[in-house]
C-alpha atoms as a PDB file:
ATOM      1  CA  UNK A   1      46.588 -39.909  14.180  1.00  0.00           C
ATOM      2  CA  UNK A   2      43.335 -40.890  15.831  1.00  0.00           C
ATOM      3  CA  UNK A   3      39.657 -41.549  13.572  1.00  0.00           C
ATOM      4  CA  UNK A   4      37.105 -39.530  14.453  1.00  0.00           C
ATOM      5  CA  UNK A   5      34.755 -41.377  15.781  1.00  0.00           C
ATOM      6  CA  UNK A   6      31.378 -42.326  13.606  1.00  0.00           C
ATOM      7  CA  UNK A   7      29.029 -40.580  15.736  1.00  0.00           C
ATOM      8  CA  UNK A   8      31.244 -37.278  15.810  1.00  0.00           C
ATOM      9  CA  UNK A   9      31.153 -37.361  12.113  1.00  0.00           C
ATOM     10  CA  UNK A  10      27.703 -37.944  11.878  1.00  0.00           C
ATOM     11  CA  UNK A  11      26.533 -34.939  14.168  1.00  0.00           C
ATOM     12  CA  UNK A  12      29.248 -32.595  12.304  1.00  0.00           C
ATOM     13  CA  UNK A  13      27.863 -33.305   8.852  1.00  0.00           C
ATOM     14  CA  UNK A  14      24.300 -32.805  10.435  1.00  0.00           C
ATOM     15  CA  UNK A  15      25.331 -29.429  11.562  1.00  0.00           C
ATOM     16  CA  UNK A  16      26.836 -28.119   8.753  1.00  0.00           C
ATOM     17  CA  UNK A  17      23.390 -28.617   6.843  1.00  0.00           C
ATOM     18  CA  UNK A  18      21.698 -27.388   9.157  1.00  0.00           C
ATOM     19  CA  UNK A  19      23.673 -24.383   8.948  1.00  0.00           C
ATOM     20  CA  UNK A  20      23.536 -23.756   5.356  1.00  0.00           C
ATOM     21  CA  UNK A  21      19.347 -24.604   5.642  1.00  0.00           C
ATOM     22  CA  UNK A  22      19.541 -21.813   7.889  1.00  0.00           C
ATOM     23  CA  UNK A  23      21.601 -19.497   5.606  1.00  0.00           C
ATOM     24  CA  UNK A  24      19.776 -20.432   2.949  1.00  0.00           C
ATOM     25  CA  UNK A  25      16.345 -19.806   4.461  1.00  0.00           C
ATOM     26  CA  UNK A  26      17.219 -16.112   5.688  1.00  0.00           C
ATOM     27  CA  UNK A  27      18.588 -15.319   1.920  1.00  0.00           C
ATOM     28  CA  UNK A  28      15.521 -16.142   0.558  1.00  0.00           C
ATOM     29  CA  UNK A  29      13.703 -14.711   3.191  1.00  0.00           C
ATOM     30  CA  UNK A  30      15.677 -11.361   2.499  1.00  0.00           C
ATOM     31  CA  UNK A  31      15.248 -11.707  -1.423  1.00  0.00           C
ATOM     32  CA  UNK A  32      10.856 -12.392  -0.848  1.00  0.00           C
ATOM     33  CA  UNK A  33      11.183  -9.003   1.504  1.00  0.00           C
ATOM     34  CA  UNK A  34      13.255  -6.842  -1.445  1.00  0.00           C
ATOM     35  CA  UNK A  35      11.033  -6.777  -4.549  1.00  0.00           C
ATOM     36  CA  UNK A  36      13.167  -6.355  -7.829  1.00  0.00           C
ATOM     37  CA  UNK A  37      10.559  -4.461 -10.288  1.00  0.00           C
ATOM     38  CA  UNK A  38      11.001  -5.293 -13.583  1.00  0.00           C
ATOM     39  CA  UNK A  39      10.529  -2.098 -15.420  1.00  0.00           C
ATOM     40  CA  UNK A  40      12.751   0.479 -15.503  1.00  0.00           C
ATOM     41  CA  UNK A  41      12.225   3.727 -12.993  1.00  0.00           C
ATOM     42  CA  UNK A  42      10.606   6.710 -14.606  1.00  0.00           C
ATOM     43  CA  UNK A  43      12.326   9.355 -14.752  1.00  0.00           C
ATOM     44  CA  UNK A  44      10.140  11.454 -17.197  1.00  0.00           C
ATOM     45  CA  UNK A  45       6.424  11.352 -15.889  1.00  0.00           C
ATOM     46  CA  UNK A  46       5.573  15.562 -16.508  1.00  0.00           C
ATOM     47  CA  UNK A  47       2.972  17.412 -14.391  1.00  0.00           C
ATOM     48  CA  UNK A  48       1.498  17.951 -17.804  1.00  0.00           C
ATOM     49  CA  UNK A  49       1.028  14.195 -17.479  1.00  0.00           C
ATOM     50  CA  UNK A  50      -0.394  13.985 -14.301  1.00  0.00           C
ATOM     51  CA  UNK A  51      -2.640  16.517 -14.552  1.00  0.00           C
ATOM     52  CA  UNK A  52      -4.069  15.240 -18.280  1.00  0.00           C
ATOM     53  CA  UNK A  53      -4.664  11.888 -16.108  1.00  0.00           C
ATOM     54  CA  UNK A  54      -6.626  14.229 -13.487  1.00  0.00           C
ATOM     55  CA  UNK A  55      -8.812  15.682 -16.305  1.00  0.00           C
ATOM     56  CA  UNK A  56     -10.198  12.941 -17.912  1.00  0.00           C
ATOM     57  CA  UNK A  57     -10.851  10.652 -14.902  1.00  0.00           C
ATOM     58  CA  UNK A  58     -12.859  14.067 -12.848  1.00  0.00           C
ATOM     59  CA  UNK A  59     -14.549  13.936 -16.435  1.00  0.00           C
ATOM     60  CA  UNK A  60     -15.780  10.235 -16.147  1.00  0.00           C
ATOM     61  CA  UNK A  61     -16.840  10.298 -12.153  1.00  0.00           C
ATOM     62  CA  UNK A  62     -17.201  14.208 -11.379  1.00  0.00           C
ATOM     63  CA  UNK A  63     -21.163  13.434 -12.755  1.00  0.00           C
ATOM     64  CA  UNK A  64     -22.012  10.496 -11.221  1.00  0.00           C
ATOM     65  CA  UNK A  65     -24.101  10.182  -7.848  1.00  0.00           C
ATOM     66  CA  UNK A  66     -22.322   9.726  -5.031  1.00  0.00           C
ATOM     67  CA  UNK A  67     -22.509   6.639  -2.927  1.00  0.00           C
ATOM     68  CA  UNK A  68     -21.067   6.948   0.944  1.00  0.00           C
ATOM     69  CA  UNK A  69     -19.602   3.663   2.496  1.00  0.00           C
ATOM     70  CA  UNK A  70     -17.879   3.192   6.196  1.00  0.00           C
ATOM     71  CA  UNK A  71     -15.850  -0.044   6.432  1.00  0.00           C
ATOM     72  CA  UNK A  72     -16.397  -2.041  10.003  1.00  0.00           C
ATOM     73  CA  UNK A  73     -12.705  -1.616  11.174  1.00  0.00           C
ATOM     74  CA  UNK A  74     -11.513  -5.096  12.830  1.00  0.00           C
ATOM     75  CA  UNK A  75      -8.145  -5.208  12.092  1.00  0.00           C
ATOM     76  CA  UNK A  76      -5.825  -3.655  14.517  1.00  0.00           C
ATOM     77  CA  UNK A  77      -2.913  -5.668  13.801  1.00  0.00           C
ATOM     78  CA  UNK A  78      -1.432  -3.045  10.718  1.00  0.00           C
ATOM     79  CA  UNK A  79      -2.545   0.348  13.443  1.00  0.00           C
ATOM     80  CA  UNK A  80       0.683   2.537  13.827  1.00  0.00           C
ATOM     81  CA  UNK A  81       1.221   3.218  17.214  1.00  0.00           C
ATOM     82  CA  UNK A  82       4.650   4.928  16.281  1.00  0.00           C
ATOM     83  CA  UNK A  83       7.195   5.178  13.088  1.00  0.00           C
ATOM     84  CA  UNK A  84       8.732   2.170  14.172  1.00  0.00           C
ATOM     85  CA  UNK A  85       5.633   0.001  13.865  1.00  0.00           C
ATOM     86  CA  UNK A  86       4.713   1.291  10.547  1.00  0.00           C
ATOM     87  CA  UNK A  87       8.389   0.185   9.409  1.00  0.00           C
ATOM     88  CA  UNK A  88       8.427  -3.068  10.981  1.00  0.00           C
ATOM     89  CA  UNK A  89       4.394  -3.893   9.827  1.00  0.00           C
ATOM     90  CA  UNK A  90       5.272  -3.149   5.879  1.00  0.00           C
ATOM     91  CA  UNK A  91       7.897  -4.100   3.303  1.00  0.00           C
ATOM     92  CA  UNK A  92       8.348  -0.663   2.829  1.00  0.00           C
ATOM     93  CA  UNK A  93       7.122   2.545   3.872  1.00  0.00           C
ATOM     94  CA  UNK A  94       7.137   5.173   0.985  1.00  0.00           C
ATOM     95  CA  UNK A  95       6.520   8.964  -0.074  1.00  0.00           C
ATOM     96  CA  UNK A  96       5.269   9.155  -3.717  1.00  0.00           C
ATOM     97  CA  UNK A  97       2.437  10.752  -5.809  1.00  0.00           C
ATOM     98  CA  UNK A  98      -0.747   9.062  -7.473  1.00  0.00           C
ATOM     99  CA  UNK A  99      -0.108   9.512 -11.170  1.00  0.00           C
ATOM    100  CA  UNK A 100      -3.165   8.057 -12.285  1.00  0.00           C
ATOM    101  CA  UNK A 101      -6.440   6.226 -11.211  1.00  0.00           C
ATOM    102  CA  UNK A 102      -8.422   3.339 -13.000  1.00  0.00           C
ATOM    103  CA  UNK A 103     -11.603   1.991 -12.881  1.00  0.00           C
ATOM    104  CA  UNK A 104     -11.479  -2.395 -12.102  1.00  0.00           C
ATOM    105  CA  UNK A 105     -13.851  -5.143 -11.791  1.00  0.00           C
ATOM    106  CA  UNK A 106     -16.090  -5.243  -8.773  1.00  0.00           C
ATOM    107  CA  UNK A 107     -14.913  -7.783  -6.385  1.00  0.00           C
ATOM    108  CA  UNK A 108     -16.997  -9.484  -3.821  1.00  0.00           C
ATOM    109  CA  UNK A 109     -19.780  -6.833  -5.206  1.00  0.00           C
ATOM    110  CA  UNK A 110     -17.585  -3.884  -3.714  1.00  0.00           C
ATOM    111  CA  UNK A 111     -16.153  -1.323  -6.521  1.00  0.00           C
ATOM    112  CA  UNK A 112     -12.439  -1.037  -6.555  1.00  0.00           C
ATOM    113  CA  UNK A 113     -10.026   1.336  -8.737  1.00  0.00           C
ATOM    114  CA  UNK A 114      -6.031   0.784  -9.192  1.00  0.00           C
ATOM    115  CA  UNK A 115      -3.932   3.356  -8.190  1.00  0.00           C
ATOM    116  CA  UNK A 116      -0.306   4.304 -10.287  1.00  0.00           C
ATOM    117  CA  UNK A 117       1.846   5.467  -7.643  1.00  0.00           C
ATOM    118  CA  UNK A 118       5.231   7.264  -8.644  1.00  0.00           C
ATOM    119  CA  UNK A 119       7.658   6.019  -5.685  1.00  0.00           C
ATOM    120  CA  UNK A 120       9.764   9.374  -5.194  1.00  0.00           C
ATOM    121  CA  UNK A 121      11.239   8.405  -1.842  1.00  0.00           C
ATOM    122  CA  UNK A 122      11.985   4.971   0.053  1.00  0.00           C
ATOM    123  CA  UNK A 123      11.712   5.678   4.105  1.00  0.00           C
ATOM    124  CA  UNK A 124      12.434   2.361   5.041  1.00  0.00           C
ATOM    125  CA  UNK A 125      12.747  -1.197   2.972  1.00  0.00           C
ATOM    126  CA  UNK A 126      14.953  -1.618  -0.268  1.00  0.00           C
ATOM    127  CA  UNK A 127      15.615   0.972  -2.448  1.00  0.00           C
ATOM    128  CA  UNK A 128      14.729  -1.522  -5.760  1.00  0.00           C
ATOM    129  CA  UNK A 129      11.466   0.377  -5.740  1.00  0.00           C
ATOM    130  CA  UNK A 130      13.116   4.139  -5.911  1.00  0.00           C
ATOM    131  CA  UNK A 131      11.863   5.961  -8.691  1.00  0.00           C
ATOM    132  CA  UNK A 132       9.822   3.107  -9.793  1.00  0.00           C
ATOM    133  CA  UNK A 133       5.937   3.055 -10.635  1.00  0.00           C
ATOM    134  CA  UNK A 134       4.220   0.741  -8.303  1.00  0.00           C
ATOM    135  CA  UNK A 135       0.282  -0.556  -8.249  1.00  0.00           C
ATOM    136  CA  UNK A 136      -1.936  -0.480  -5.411  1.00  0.00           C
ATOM    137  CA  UNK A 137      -6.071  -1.294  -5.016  1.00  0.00           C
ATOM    138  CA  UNK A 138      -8.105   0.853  -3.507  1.00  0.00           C
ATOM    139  CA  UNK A 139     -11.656  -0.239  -2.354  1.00  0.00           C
ATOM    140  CA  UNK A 140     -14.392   2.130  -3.950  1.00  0.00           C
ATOM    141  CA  UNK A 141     -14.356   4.052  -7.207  1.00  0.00           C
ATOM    142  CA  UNK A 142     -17.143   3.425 -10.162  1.00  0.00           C
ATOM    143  CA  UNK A 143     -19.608   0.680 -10.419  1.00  0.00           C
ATOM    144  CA  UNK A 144     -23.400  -0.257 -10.886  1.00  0.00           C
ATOM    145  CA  UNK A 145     -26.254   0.132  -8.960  1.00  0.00           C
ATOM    146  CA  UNK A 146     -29.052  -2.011  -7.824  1.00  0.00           C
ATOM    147  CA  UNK A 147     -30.686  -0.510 -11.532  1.00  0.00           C
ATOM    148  CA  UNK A 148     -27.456  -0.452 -13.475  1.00  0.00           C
ATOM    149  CA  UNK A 149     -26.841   2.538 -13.100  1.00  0.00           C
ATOM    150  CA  UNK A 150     -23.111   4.031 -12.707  1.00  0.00           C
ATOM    151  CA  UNK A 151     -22.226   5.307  -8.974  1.00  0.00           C
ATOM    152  CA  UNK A 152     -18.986   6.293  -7.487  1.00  0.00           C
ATOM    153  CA  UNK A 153     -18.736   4.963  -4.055  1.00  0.00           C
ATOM    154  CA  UNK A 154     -16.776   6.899  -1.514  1.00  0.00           C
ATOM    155  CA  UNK A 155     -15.167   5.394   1.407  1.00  0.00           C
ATOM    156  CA  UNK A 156     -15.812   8.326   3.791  1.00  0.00           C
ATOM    157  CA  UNK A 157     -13.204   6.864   6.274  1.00  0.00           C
ATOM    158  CA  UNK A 158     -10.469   5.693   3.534  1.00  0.00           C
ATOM    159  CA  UNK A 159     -11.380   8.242   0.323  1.00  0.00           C
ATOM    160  CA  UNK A 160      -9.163   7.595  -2.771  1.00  0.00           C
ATOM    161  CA  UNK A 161      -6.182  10.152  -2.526  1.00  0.00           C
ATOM    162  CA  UNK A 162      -6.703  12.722  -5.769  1.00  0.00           C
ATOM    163  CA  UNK A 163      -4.421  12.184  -8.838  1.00  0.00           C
ATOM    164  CA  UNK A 164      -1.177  14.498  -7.936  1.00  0.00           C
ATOM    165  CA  UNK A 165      -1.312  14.057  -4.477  1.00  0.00           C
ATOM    166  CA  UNK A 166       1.556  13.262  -2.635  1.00  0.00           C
ATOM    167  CA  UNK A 167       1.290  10.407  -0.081  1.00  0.00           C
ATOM    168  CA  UNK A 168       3.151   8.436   2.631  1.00  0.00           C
ATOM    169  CA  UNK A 169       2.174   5.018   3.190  1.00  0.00           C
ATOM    170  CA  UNK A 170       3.381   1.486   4.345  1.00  0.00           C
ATOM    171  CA  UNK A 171       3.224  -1.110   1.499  1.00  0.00           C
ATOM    172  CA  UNK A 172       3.767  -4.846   1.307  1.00  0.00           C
ATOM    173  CA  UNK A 173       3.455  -6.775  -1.918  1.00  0.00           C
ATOM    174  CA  UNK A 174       0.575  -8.007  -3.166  1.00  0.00           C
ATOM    175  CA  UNK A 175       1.768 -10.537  -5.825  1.00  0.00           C
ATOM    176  CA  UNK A 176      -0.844 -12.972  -7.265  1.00  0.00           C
ATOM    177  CA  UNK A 177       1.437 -16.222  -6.941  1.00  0.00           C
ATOM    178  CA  UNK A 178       2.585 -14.629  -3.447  1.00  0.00           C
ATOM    179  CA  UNK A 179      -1.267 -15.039  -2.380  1.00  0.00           C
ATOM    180  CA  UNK A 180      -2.708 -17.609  -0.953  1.00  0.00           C
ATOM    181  CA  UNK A 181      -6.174 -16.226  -1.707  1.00  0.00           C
ATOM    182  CA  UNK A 182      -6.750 -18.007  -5.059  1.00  0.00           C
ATOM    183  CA  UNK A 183     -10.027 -15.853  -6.045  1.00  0.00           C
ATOM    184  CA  UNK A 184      -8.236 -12.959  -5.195  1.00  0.00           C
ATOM    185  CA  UNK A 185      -4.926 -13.927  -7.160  1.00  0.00           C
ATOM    186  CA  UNK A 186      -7.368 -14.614 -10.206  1.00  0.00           C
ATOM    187  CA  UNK A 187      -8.715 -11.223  -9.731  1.00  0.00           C
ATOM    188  CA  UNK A 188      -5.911  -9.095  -9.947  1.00  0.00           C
ATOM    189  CA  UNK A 189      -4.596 -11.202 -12.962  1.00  0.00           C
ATOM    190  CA  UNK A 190      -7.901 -10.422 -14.695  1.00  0.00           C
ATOM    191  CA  UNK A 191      -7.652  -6.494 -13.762  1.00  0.00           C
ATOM    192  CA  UNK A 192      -4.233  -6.544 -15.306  1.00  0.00           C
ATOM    193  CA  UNK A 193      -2.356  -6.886 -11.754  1.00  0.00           C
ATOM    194  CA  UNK A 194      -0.091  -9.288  -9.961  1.00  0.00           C
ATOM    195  CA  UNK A 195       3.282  -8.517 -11.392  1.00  0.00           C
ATOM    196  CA  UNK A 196       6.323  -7.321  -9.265  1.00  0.00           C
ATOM    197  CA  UNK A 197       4.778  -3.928  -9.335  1.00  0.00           C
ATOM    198  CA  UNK A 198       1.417  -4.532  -7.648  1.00  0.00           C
ATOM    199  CA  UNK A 199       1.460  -3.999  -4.131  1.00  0.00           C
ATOM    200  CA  UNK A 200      -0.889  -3.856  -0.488  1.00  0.00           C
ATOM    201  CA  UNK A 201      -1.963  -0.882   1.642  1.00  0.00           C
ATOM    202  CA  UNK A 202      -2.804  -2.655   5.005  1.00  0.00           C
ATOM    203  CA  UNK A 203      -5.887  -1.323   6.606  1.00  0.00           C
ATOM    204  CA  UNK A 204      -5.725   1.900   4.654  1.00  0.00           C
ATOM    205  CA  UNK A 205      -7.882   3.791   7.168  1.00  0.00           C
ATOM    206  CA  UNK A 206      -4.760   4.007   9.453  1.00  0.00           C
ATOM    207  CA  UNK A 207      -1.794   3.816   7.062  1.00  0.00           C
ATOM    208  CA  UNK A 208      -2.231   6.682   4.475  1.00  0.00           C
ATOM    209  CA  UNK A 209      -1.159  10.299   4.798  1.00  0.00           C
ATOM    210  CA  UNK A 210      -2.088  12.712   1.938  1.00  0.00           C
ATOM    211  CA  UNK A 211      -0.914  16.432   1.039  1.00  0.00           C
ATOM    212  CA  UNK A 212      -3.054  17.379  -1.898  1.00  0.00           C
ATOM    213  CA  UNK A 213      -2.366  20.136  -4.264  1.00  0.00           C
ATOM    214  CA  UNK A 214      -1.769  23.556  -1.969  1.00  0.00           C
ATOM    215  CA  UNK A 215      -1.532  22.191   1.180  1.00  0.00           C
ATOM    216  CA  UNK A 216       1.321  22.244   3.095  1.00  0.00           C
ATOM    217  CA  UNK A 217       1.266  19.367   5.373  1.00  0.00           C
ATOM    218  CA  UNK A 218       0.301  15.422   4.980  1.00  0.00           C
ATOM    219  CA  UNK A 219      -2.914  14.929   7.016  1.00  0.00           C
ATOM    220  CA  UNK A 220      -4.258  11.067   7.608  1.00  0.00           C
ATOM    221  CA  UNK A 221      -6.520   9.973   4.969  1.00  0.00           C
ATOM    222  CA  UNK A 222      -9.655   9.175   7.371  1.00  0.00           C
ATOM    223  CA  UNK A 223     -12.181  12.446   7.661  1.00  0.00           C
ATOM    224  CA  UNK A 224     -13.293  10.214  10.384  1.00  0.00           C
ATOM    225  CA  UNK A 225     -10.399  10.390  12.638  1.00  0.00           C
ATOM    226  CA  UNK A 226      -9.452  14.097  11.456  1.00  0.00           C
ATOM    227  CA  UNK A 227     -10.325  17.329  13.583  1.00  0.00           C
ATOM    228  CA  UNK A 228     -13.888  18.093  13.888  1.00  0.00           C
ATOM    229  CA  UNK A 229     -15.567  14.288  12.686  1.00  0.00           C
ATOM    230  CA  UNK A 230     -13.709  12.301  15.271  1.00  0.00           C
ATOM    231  CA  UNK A 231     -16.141  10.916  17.966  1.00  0.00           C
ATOM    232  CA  UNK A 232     -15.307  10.463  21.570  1.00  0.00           C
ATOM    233  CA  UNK A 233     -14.796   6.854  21.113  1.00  0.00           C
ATOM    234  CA  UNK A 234     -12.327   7.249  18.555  1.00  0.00           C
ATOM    235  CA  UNK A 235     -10.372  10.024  20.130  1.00  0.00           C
ATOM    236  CA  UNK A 236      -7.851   7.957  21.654  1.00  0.00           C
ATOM    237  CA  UNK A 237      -7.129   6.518  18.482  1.00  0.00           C
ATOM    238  CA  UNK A 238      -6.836   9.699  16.741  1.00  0.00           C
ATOM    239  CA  UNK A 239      -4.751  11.222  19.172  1.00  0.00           C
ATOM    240  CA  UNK A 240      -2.287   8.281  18.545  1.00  0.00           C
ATOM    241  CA  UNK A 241      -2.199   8.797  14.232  1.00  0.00           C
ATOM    242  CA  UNK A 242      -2.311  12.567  14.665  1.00  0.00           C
ATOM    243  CA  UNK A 243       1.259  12.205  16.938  1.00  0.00           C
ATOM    244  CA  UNK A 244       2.808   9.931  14.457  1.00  0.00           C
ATOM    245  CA  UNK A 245       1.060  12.486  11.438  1.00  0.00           C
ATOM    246  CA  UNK A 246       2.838  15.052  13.498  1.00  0.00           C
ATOM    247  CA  UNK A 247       6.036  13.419  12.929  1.00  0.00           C
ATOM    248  CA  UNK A 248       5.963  12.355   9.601  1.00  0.00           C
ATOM    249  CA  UNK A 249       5.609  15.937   9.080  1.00  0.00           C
ATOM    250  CA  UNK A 250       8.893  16.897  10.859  1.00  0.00           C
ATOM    251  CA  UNK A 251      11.134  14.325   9.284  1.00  0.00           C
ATOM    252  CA  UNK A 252       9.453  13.465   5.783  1.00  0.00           C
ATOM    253  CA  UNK A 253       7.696  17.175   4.938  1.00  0.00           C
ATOM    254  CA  UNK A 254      10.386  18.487   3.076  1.00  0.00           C
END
């Protein structure tokens, strides 16, 4: 029987680690991209519920003066030029309904408020999330003024969807040991955040579609790229959402 020579052996044995690297690298890969949330899914959240949350946060902002703020849009990367790209730019893509609202810390001197979401359908991504309660940040929501006085701002072209509405959006997790913005981790740990429920809306002016209570269709969340407000330089881009709104309707409106 002939040896193998020393060289062979050496480049097989460098293969074969390279190969299980590999395999190992796309596992964990695949385990990062499927979040496992450690609660268990709800199953008994009541409209009495939902609506009791509604009451008493209308009670705590429906009186305050209201403060109107446009974001400077620069980040076309998350835009959804079709269904596709909305899967393949999130973790997931969900339907579900906000079940609550909270007020948070400012951050960077810009109010924000967390947002309960009951996950009631998985469109794309893992299902570990079905029928779980996830956590998202919105920017705006109650803070102080210049003379300490309590505000709610309103982002006119990403408003915070209503408690009880439903919504379809594209998520990715938002983790404070998965950021690598270290103010921002210590943030959400402060605000009660950061777990393996606590996840991203990217760019939200382009990725959230809302169907509040009595309407029969999701629209896009952005009164600035919806019917009568969109300007001629944005018409292109509304044109683009409202065909993708159009069929998120047809598949996901059920």
């Amino acid at each position: 029987m002939k040896k193998i020579p020393l060289i062979l052996t050496l480049l097989l044995t460098i293969i074969t680690i390279s190969a299980c690297t590999q395999k190992t690298s796309s596992e964990n890969a695949a385990s990062k991209s499927e979040s496992v949330i450690e609660s268990k899914p709800q199953t008994n959240i009541s409209e009495r519920e939902i609506n009791n949350n509604k009451i008493n946060w209308d009670k705590g902002t429906s009186s305050l003066k209201v403060v109107k703020d446009k974001s400077t849009i620069t980040d076309l990367a998350s835009f959804p030029t079709s269904l596709d790209k909305l899967k393949k730019d999130n973790d997931y893509v969900i339907q579900g309904t906000i079940i609550d609202l909270d007020e948070m810390t400012d951050y960077n001197e810009n109010a924000m408020t967390k947002a309960t979401i009951l996950v009631d359908n998985v469109i794309s991504g893992g299902n570990g999330i079905q029928d779980h309660t996830i956590k998202v940040v919105f920017t705006g929501g109650v803070t102080e003024n210049s003379k300490s006085q309590q505000v709610y701002v309103n982002r006119v072209d990403a408003p915070i969807p209503e408690i009880g509405s439903k919504i379809i959006t594209g998520i990715r997790t938002n983790r404070s040991q998965d950021t690598t913005d270290k103010k921002y981790a210590k943030y959400l740990k402060t605000n009660k955040l950061g777990g393996s429920d606590t996840f991203k809306i990217s760019v939200p002016e382009y990725n959230i579609w809302v169907k509040n209570d009595g309407e029969k269709k999701y629209s896009l969340n952005n009164p600035e790229l919806n019917g009568k407000k969109t300007s001629d330089s944005n018409k292109e881009i509304a044109d683009k959402l409202q065909k993708l709104t159009d069929i998120l309707n047809d598949k996901y409106n059920k």
